[in-house]
PDB file of N, CA and C in Angstrom:
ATOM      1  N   UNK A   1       7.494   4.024  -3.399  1.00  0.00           N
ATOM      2  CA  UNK A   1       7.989   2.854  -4.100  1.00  0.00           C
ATOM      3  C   UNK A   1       7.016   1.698  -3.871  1.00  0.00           C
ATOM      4  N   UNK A   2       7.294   0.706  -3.155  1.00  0.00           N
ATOM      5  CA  UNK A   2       6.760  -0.152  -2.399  1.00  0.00           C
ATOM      6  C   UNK A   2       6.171   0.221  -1.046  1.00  0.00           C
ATOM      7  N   UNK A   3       4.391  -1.041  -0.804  1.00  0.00           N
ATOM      8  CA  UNK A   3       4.130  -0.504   0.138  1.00  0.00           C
ATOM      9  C   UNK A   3       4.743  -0.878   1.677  1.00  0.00           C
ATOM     10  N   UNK A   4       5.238  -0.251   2.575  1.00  0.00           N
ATOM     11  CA  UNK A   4       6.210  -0.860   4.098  1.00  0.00           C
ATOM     12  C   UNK A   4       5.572  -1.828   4.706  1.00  0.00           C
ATOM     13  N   UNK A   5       6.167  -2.795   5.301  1.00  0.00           N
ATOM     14  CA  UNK A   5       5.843  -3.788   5.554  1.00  0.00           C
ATOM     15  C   UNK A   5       4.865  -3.810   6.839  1.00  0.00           C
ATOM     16  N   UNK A   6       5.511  -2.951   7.776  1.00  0.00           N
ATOM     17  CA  UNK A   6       4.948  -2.644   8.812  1.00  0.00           C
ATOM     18  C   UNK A   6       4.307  -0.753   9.069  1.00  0.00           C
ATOM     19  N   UNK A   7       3.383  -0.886   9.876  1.00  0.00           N
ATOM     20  CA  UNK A   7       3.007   0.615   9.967  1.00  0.00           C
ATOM     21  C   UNK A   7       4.059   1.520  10.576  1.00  0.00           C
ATOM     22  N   UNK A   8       4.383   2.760  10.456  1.00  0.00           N
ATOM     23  CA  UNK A   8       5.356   3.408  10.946  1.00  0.00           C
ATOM     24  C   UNK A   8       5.411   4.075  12.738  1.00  0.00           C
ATOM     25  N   UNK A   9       3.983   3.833  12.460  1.00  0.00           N
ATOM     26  CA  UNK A   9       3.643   4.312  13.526  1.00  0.00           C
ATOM     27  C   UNK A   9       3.434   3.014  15.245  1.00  0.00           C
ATOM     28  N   UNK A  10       2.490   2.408  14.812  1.00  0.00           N
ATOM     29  CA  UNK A  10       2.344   1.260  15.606  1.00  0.00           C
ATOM     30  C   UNK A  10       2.716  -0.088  15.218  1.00  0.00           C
ATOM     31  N   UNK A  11       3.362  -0.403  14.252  1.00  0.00           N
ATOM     32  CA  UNK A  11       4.129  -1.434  13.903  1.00  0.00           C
ATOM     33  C   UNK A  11       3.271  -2.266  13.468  1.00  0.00           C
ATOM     34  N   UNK A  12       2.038  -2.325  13.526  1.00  0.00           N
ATOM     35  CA  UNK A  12       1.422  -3.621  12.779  1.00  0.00           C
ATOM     36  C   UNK A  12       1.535  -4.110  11.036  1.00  0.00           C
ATOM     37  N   UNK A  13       1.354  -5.399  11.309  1.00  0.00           N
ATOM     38  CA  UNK A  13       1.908  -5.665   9.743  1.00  0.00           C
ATOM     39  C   UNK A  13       0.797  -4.998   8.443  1.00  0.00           C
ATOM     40  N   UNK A  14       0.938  -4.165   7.488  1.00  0.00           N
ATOM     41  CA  UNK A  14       0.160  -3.585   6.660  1.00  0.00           C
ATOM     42  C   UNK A  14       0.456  -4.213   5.328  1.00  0.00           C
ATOM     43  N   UNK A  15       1.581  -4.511   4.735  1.00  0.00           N
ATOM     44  CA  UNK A  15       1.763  -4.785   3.440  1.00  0.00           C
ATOM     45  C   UNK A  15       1.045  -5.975   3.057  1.00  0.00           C
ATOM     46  N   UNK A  16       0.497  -7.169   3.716  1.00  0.00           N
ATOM     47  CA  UNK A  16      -0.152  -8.123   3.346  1.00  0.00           C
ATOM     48  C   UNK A  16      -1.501  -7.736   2.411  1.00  0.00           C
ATOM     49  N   UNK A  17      -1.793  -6.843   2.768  1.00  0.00           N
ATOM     50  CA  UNK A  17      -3.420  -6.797   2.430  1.00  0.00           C
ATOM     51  C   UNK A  17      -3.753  -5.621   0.967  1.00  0.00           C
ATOM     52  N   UNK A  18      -2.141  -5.060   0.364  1.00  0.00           N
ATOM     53  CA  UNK A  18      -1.956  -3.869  -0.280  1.00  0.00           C
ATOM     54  C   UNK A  18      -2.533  -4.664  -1.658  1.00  0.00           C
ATOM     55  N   UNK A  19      -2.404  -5.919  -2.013  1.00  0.00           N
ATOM     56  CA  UNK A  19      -3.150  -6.255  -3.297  1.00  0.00           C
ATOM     57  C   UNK A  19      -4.410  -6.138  -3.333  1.00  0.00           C
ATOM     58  N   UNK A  20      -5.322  -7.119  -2.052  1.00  0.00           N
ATOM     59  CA  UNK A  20      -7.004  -7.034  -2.035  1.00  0.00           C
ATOM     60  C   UNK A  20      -7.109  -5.851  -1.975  1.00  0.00           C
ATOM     61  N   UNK A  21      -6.399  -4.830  -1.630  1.00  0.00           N
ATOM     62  CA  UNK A  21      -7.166  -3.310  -1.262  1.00  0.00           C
ATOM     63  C   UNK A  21      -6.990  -2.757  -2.330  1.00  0.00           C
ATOM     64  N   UNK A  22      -5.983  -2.798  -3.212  1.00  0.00           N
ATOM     65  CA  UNK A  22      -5.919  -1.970  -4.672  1.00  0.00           C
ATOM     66  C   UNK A  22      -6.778  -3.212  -5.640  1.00  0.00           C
ATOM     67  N   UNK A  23      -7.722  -4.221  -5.219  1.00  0.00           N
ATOM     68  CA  UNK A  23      -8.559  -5.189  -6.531  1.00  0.00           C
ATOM     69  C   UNK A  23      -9.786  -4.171  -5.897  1.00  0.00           C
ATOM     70  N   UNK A  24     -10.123  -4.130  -4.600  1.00  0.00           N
ATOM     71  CA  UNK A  24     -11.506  -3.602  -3.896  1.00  0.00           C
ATOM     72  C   UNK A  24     -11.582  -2.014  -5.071  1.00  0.00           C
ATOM     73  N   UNK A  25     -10.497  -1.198  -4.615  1.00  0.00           N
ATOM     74  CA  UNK A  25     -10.299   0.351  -5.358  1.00  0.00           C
ATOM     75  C   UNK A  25     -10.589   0.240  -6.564  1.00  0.00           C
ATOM     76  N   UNK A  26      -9.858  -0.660  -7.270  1.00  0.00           N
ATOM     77  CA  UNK A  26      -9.999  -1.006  -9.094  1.00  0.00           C
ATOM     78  C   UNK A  26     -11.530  -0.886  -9.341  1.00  0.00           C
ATOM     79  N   UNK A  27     -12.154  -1.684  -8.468  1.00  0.00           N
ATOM     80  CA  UNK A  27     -13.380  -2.319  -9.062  1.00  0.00           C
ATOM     81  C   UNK A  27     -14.463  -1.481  -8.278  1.00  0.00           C
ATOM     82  N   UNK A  28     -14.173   0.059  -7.848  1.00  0.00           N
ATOM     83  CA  UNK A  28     -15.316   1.296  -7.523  1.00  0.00           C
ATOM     84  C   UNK A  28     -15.452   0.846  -6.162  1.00  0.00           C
ATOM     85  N   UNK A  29     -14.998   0.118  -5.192  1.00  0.00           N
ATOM     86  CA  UNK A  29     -15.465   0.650  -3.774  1.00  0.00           C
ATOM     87  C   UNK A  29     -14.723   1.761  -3.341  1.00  0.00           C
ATOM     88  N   UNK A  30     -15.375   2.519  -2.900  1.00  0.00           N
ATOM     89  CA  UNK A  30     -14.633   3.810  -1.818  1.00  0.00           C
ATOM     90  C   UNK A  30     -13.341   3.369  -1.182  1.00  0.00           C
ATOM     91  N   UNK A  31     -12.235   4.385  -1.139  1.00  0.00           N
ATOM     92  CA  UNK A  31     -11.249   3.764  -0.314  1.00  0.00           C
ATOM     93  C   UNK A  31     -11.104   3.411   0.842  1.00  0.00           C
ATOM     94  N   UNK A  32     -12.392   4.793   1.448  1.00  0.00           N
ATOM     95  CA  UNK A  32     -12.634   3.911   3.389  1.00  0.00           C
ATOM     96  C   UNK A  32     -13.635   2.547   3.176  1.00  0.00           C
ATOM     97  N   UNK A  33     -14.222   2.554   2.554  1.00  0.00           N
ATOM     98  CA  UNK A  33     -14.715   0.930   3.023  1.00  0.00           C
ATOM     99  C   UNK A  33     -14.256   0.188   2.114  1.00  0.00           C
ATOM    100  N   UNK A  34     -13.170   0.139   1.476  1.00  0.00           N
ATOM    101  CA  UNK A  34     -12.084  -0.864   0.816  1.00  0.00           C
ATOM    102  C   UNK A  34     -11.142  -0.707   2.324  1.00  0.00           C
ATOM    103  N   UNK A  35     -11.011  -0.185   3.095  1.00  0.00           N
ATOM    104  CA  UNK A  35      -9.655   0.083   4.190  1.00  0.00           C
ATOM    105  C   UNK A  35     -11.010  -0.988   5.431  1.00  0.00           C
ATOM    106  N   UNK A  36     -12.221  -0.688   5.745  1.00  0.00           N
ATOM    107  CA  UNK A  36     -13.088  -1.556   6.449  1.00  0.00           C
ATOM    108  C   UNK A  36     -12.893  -2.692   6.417  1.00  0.00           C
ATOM    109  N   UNK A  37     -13.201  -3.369   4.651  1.00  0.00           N
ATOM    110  CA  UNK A  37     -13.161  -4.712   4.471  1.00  0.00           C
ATOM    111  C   UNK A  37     -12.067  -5.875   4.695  1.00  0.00           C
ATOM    112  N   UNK A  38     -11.106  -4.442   4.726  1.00  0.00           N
ATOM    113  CA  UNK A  38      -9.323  -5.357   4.658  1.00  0.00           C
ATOM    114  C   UNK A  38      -9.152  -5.412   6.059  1.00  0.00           C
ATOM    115  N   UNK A  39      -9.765  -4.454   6.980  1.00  0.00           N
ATOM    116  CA  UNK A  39      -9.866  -4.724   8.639  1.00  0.00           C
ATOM    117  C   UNK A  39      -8.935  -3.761   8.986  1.00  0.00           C
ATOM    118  N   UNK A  40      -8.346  -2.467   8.245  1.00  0.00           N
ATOM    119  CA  UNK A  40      -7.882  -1.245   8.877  1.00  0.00           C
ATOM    120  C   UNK A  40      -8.522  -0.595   9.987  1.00  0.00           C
ATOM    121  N   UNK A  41      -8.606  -0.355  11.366  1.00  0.00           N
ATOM    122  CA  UNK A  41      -9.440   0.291  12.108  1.00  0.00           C
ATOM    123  C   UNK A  41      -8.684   1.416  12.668  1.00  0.00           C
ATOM    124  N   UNK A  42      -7.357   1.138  12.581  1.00  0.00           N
ATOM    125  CA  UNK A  42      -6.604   2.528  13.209  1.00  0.00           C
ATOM    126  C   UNK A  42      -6.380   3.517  11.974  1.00  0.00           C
ATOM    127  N   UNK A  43      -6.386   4.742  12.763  1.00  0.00           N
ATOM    128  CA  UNK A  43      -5.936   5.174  11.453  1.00  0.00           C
ATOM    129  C   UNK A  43      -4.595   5.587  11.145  1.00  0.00           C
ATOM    130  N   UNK A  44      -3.697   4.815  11.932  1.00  0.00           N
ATOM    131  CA  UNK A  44      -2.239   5.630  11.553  1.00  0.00           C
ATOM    132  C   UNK A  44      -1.785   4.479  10.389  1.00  0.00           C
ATOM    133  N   UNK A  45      -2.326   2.933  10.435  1.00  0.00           N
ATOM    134  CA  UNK A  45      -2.405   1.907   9.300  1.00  0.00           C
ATOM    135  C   UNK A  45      -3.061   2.497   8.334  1.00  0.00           C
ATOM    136  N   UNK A  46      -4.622   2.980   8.541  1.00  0.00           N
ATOM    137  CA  UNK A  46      -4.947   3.463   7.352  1.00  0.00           C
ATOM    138  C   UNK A  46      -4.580   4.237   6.559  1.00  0.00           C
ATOM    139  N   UNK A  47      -3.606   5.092   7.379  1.00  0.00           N
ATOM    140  CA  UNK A  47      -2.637   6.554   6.590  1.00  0.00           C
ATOM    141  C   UNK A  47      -1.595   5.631   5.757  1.00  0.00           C
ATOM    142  N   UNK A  48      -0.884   4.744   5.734  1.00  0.00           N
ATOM    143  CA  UNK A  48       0.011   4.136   5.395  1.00  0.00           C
ATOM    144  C   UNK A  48      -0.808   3.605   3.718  1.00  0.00           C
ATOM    145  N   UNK A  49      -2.105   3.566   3.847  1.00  0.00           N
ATOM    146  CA  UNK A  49      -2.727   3.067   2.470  1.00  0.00           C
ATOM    147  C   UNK A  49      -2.511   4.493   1.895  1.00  0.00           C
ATOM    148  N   UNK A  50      -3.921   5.303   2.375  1.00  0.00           N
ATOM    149  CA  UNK A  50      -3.803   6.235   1.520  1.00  0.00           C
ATOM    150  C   UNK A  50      -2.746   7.358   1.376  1.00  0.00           C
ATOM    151  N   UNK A  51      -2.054   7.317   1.947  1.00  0.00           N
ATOM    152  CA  UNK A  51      -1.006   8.388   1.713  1.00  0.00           C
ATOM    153  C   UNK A  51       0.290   7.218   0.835  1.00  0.00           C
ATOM    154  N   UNK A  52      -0.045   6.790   0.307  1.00  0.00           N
ATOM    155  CA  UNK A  52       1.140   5.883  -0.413  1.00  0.00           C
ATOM    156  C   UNK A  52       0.430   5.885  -1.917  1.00  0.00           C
ATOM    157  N   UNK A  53       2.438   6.506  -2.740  1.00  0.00           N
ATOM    158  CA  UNK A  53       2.259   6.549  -3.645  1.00  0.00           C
ATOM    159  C   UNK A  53       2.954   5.685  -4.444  1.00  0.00           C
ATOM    160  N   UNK A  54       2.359   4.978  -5.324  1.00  0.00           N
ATOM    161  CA  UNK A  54       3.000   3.690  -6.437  1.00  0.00           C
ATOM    162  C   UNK A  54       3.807   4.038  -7.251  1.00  0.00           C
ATOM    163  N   UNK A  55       4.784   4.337  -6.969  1.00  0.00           N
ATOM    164  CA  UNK A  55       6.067   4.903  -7.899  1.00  0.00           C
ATOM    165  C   UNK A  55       7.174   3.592  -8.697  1.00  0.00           C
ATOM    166  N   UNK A  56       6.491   2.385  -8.204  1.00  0.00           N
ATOM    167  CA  UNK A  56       7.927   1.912  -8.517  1.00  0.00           C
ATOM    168  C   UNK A  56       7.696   1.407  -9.901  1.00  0.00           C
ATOM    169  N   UNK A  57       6.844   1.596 -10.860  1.00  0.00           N
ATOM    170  CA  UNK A  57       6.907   1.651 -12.104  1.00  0.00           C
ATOM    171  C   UNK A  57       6.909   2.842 -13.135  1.00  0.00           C
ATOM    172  N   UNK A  58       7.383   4.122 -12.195  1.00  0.00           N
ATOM    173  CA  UNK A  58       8.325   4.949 -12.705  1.00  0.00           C
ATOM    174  C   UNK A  58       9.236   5.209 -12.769  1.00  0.00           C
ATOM    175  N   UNK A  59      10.223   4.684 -11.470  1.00  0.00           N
ATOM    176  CA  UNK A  59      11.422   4.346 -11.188  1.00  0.00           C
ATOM    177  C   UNK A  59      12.235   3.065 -11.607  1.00  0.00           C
ATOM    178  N   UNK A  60      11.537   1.788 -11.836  1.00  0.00           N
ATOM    179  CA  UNK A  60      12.100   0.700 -12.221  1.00  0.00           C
ATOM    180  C   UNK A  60      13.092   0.845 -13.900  1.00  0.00           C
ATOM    181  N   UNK A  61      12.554   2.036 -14.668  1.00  0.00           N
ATOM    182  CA  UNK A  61      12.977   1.550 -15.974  1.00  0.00           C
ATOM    183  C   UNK A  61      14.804   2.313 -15.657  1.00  0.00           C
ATOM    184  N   UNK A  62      15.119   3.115 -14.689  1.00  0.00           N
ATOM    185  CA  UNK A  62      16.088   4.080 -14.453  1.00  0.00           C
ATOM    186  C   UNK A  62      17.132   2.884 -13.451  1.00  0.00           C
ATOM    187  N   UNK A  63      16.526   1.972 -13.044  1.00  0.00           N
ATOM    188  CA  UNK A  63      16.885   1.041 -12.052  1.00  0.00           C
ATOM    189  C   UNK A  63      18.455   0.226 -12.740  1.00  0.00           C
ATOM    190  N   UNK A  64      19.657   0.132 -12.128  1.00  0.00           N
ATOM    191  CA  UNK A  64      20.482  -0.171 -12.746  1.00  0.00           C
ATOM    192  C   UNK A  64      20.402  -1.698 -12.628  1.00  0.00           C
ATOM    193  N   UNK A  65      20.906  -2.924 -13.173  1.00  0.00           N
ATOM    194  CA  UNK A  65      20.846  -4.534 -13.134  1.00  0.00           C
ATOM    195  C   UNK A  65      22.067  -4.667 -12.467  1.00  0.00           C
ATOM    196  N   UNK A  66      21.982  -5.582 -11.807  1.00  0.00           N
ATOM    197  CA  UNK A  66      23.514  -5.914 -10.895  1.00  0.00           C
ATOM    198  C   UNK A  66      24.105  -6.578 -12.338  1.00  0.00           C
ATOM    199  N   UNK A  67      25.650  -6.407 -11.867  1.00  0.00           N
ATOM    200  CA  UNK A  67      26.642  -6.875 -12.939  1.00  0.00           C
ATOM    201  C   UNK A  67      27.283  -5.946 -14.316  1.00  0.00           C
ATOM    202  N   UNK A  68      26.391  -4.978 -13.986  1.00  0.00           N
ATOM    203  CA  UNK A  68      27.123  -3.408 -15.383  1.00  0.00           C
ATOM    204  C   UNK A  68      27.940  -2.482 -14.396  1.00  0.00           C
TER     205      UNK A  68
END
């Protein structure tokens, strides 16, 4: 869906940096040195990038509105 706020593993905060790292990807840098530039050095944070999948604009249109 969305990316977690914190790592699952060592708790550091990860979701801040999930926009610059998907503009770095867009625009042809590699995903490990798009994960360098954003200052990922562990890799149980870095697993949290690449193993995350952007689903929530396949799921949003199924999404019910509060109040029906």
């Amino acid at each position: 869906m969305i990316i977690p706020v914190r790592c699952f593993s060592c708790g550091a905060v990860v979701a801040h940096k999930w926009e610059e790292f998907n503009e770095l990807v867009a625009s042809g840098t590699e995903v490990s040195d798009a994960l360098d530039k954003i200052g990922f050095s562990r890799y149980c944070c870095r697993r949290m990038y690449v193993g995350h999948l952007d689903l929530i604009h396949e799921v949003a249109p199924f999404s019910q509105q509060s109040g029906n």
